[in-house]
N, C-alpha and C. Protein backbone atom coordinates (compact mmCIF):
# COMPACT_ATOMS: atom_id res chain seq x y z
N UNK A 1 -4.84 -16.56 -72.28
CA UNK A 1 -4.19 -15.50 -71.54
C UNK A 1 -4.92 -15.22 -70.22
N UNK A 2 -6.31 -15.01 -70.16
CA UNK A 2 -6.80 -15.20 -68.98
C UNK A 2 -6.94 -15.94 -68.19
N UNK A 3 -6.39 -16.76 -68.06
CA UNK A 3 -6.09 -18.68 -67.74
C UNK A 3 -4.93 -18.36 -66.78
N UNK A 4 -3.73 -18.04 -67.99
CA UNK A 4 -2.29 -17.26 -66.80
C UNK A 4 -2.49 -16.30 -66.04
N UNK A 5 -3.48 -15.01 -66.38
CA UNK A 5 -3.81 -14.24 -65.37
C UNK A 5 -4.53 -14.93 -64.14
N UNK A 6 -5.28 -15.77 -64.13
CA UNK A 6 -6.35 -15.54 -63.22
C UNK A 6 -5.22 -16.87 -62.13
N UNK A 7 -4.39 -18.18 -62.86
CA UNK A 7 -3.57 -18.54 -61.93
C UNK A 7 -3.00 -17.35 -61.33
N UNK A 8 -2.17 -16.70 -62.00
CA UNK A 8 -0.98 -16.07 -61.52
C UNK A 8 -1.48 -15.27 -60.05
N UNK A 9 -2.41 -14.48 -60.21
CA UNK A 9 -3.73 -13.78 -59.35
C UNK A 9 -3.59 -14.93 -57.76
N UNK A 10 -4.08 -15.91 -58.62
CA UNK A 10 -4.44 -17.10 -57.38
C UNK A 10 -3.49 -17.61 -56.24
N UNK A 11 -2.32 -17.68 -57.21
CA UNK A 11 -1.09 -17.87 -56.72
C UNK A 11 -0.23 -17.17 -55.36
N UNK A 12 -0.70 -15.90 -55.57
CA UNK A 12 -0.78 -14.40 -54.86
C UNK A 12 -1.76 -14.29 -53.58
N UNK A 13 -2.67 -14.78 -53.85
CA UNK A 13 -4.23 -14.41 -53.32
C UNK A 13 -3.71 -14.83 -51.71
N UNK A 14 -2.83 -15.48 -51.48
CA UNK A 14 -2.89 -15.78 -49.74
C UNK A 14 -2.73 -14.46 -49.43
N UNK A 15 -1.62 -13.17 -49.87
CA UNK A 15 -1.10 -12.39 -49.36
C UNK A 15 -2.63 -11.19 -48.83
N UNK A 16 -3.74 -11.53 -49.75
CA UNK A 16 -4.73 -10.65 -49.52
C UNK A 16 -5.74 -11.05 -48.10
N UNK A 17 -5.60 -12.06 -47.62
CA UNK A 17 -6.48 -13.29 -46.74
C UNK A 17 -5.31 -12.82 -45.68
N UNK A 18 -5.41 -11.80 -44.85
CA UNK A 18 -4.66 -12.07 -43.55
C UNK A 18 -5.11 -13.06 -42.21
N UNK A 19 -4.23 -13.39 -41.75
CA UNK A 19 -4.53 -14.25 -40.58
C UNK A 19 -4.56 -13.60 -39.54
N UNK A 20 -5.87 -13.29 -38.27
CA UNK A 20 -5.42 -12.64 -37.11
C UNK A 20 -4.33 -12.69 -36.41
N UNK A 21 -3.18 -12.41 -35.54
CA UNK A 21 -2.46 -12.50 -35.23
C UNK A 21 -2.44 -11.96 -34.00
N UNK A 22 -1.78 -12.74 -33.06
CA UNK A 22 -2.08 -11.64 -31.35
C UNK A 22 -0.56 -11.74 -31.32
N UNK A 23 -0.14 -10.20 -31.04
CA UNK A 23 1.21 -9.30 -31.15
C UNK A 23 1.58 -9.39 -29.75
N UNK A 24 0.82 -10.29 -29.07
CA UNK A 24 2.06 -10.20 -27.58
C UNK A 24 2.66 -11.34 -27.28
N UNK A 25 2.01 -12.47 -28.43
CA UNK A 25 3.10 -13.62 -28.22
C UNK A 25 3.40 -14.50 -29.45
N UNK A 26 3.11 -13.73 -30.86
CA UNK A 26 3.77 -13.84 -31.77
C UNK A 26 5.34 -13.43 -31.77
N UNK A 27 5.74 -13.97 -32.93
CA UNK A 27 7.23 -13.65 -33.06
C UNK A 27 7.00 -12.58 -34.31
N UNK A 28 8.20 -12.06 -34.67
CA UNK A 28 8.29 -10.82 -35.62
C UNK A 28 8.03 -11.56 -36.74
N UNK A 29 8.64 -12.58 -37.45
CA UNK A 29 8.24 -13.25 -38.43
C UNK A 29 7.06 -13.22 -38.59
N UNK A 30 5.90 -14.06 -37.77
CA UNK A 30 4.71 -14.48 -37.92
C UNK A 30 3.96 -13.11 -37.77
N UNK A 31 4.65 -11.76 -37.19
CA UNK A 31 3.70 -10.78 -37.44
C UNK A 31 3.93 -9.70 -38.77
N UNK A 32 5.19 -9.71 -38.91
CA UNK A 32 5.24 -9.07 -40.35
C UNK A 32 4.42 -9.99 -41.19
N UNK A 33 4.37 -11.22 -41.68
CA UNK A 33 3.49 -12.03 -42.37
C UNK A 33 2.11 -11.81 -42.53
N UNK A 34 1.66 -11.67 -40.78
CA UNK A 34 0.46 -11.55 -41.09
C UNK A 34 -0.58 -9.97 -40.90
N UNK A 35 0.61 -8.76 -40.57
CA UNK A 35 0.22 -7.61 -40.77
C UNK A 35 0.60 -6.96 -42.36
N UNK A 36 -0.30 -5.86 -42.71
CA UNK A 36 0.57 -5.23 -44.16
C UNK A 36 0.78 -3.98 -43.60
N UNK A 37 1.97 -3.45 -44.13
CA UNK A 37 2.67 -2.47 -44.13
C UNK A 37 3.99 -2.57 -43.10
N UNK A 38 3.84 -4.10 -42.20
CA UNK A 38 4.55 -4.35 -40.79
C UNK A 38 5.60 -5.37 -41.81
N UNK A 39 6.85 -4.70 -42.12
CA UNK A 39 7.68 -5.22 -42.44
C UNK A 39 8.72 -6.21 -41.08
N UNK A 40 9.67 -6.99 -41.50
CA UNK A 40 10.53 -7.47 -40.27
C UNK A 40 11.01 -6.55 -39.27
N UNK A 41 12.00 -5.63 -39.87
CA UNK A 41 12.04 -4.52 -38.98
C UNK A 41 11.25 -4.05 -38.08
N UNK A 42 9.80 -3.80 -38.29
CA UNK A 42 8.88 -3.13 -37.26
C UNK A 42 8.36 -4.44 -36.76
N UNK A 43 8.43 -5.32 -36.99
CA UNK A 43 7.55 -6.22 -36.28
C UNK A 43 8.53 -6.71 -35.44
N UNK A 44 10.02 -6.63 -35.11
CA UNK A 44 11.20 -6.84 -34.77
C UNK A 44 10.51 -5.92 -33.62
N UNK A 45 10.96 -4.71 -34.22
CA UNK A 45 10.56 -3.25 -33.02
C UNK A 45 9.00 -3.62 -32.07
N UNK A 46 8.14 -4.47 -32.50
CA UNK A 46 6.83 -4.99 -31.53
C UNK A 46 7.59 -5.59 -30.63
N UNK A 47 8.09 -6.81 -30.78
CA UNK A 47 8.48 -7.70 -29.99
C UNK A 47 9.73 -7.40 -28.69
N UNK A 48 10.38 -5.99 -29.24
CA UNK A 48 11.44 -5.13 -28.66
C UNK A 48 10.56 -4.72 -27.52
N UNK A 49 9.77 -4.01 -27.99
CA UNK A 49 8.88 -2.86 -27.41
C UNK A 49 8.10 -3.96 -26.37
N UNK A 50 7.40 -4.86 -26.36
CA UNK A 50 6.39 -5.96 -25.66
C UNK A 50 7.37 -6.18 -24.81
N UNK A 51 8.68 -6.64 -24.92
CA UNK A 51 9.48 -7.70 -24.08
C UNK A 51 10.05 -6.11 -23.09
N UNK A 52 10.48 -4.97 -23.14
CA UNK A 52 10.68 -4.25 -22.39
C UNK A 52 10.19 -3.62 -21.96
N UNK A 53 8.51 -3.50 -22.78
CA UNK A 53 7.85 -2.84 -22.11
C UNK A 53 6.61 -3.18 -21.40
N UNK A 54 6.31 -4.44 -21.71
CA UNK A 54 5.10 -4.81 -21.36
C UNK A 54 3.82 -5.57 -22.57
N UNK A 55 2.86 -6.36 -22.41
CA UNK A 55 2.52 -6.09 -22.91
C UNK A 55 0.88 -4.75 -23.57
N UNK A 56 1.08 -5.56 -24.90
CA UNK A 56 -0.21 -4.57 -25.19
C UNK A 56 -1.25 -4.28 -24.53
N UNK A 57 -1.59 -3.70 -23.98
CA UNK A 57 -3.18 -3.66 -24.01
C UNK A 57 -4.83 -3.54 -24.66
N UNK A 58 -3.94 -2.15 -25.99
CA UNK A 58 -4.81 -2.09 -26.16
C UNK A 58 -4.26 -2.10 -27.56
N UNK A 59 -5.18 -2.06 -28.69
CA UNK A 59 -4.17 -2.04 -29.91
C UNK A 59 -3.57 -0.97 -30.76
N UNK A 60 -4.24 0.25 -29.66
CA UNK A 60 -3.59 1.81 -30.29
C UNK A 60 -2.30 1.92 -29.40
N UNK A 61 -2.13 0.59 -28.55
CA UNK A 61 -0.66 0.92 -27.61
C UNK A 61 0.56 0.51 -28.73
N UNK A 62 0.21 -0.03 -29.86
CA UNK A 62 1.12 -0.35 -30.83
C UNK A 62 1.64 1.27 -31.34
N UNK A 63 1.03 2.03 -31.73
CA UNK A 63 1.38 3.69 -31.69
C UNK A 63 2.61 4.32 -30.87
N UNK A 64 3.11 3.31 -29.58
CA UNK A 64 4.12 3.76 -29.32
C UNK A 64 5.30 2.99 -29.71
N UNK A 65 5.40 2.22 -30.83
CA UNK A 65 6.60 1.18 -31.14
C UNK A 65 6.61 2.11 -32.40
N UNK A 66 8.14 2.62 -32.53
CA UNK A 66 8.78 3.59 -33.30
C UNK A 66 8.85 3.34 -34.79
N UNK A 67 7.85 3.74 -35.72
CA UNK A 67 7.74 3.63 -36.73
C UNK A 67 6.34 3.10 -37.51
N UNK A 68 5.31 2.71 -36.11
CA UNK A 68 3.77 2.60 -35.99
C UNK A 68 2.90 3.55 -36.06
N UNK A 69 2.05 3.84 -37.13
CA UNK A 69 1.38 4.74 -36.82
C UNK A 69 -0.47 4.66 -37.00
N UNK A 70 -1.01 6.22 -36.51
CA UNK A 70 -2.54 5.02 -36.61
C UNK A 70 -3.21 4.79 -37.96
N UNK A 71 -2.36 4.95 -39.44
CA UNK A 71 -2.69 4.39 -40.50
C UNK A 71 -2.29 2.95 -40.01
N UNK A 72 -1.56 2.80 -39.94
CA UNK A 72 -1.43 1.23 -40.42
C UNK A 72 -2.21 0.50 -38.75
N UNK A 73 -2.31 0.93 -37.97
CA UNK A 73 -2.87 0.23 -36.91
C UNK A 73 -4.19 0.23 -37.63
N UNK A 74 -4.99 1.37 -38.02
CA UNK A 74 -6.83 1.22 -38.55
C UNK A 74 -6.50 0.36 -40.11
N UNK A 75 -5.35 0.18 -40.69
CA UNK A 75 -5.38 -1.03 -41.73
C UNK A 75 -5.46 -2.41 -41.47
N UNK A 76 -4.90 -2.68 -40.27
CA UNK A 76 -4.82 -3.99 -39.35
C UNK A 76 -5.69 -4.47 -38.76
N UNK A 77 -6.55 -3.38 -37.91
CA UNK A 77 -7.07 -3.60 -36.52
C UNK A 77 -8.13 -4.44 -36.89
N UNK A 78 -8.78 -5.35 -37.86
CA UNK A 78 -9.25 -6.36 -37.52
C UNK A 78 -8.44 -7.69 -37.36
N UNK A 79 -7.26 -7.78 -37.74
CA UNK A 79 -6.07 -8.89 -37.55
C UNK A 79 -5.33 -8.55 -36.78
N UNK A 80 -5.50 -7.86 -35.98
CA UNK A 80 -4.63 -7.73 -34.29
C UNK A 80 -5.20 -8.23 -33.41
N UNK A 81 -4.50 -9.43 -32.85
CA UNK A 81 -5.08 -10.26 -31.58
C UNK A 81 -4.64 -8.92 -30.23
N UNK A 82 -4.74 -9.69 -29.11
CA UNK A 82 -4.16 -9.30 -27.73
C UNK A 82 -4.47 -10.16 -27.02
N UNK A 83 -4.91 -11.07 -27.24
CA UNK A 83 -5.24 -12.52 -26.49
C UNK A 83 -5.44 -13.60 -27.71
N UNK A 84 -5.40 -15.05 -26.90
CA UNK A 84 -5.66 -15.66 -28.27
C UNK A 84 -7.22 -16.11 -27.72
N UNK A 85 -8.08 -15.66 -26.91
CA UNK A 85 -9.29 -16.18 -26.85
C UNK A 85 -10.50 -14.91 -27.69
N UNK A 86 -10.97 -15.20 -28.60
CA UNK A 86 -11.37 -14.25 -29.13
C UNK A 86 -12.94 -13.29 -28.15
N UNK A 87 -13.24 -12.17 -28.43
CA UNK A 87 -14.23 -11.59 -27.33
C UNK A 87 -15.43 -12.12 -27.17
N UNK A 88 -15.59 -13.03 -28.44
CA UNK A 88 -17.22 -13.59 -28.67
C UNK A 88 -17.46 -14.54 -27.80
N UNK A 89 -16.10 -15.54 -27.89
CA UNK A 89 -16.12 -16.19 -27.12
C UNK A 89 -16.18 -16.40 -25.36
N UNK A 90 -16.28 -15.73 -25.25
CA UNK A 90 -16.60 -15.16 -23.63
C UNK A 90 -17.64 -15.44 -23.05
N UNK A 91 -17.63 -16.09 -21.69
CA UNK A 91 -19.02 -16.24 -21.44
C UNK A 91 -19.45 -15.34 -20.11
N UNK A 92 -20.66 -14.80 -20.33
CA UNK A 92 -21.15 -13.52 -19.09
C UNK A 92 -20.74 -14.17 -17.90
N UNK A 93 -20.74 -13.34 -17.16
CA UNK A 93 -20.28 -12.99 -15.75
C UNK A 93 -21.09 -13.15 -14.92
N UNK A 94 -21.44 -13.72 -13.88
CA UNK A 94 -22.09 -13.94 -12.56
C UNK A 94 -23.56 -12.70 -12.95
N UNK A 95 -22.69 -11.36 -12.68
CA UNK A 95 -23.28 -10.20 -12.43
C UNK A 95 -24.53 -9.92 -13.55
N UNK A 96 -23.84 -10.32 -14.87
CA UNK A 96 -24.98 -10.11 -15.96
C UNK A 96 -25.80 -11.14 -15.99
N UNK A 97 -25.75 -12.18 -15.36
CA UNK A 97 -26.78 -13.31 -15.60
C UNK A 97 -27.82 -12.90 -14.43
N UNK A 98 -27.41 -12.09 -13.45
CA UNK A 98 -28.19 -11.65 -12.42
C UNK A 98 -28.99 -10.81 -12.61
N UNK A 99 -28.62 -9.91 -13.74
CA UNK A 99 -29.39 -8.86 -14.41
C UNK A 99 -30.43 -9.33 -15.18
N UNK A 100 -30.19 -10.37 -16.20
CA UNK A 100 -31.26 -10.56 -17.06
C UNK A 100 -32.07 -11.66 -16.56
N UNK A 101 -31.66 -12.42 -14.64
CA UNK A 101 -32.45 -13.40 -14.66
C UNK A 101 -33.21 -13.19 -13.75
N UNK A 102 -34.76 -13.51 -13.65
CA UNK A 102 -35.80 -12.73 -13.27
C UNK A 102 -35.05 -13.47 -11.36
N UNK A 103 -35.68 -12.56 -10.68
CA UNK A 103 -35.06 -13.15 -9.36
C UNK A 103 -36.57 -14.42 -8.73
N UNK A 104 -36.21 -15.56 -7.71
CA UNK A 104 -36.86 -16.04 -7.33
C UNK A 104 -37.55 -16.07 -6.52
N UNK A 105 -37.12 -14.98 -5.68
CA UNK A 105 -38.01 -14.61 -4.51
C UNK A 105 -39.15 -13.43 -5.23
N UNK A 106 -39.11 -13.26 -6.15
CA UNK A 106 -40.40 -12.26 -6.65
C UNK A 106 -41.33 -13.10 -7.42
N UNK A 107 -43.03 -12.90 -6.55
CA UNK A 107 -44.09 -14.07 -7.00
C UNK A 107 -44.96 -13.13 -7.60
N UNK A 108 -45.34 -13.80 -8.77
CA UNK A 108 -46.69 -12.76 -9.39
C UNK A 108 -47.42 -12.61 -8.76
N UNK A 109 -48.11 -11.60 -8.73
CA UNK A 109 -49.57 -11.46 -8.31
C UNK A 109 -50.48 -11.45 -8.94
């Protein structure tokens, strides 16, 4: 019996493993899928809301697509893209490498 439970469990187990998803150029399908509580309907209403209104910016801008609220955005918000390049991946800026790099015109004494 614990044999059928623990398949049956397994069988299931994708639905618990969400996939990040970035909501400004997913389709409603692929975001109801990979949000919970974001049925077709509302994930319909993202793609409504993006295409007339713009997109996201930020991921509490989902709060204004009618039927979003900030439960289910703080249930998500580690599987909400807004780009598909993730932040880690980023590499510093001119400006910060200037900061942490000692300058060359300064000689010990």
């Amino acid at each position: 019996m614990k044999k059928l439970i623990w398949l049956f469990l397994s069988l299931f187990a994708f639905n618990v493993f969400a996939t990040p998803v970035n909501v400004n150029t997913a389709d409603a399908k692929t975001i109801s899928d990979a949000l919970s509580g974001i049925g077709l309907k509302k994930a319909e209403a993202i793609v409504k809301y993006r295409t007339e209104k713009g997109l996201f910016k930020t991921v509490e801008d989902l709060t204004n697509v009618k039927g979003i609220g900030q439960k289910t955005i703080d249930k998500n918000k580690k599987d909400i893209l807004l780009s598909d390049t993730p932040a880690e991946a980023t590499t510093p800026s001119a400006d910060t490498k200037a900061v942490t790099e000692p300058s060359k015109d300064v000689k010990p004494k």
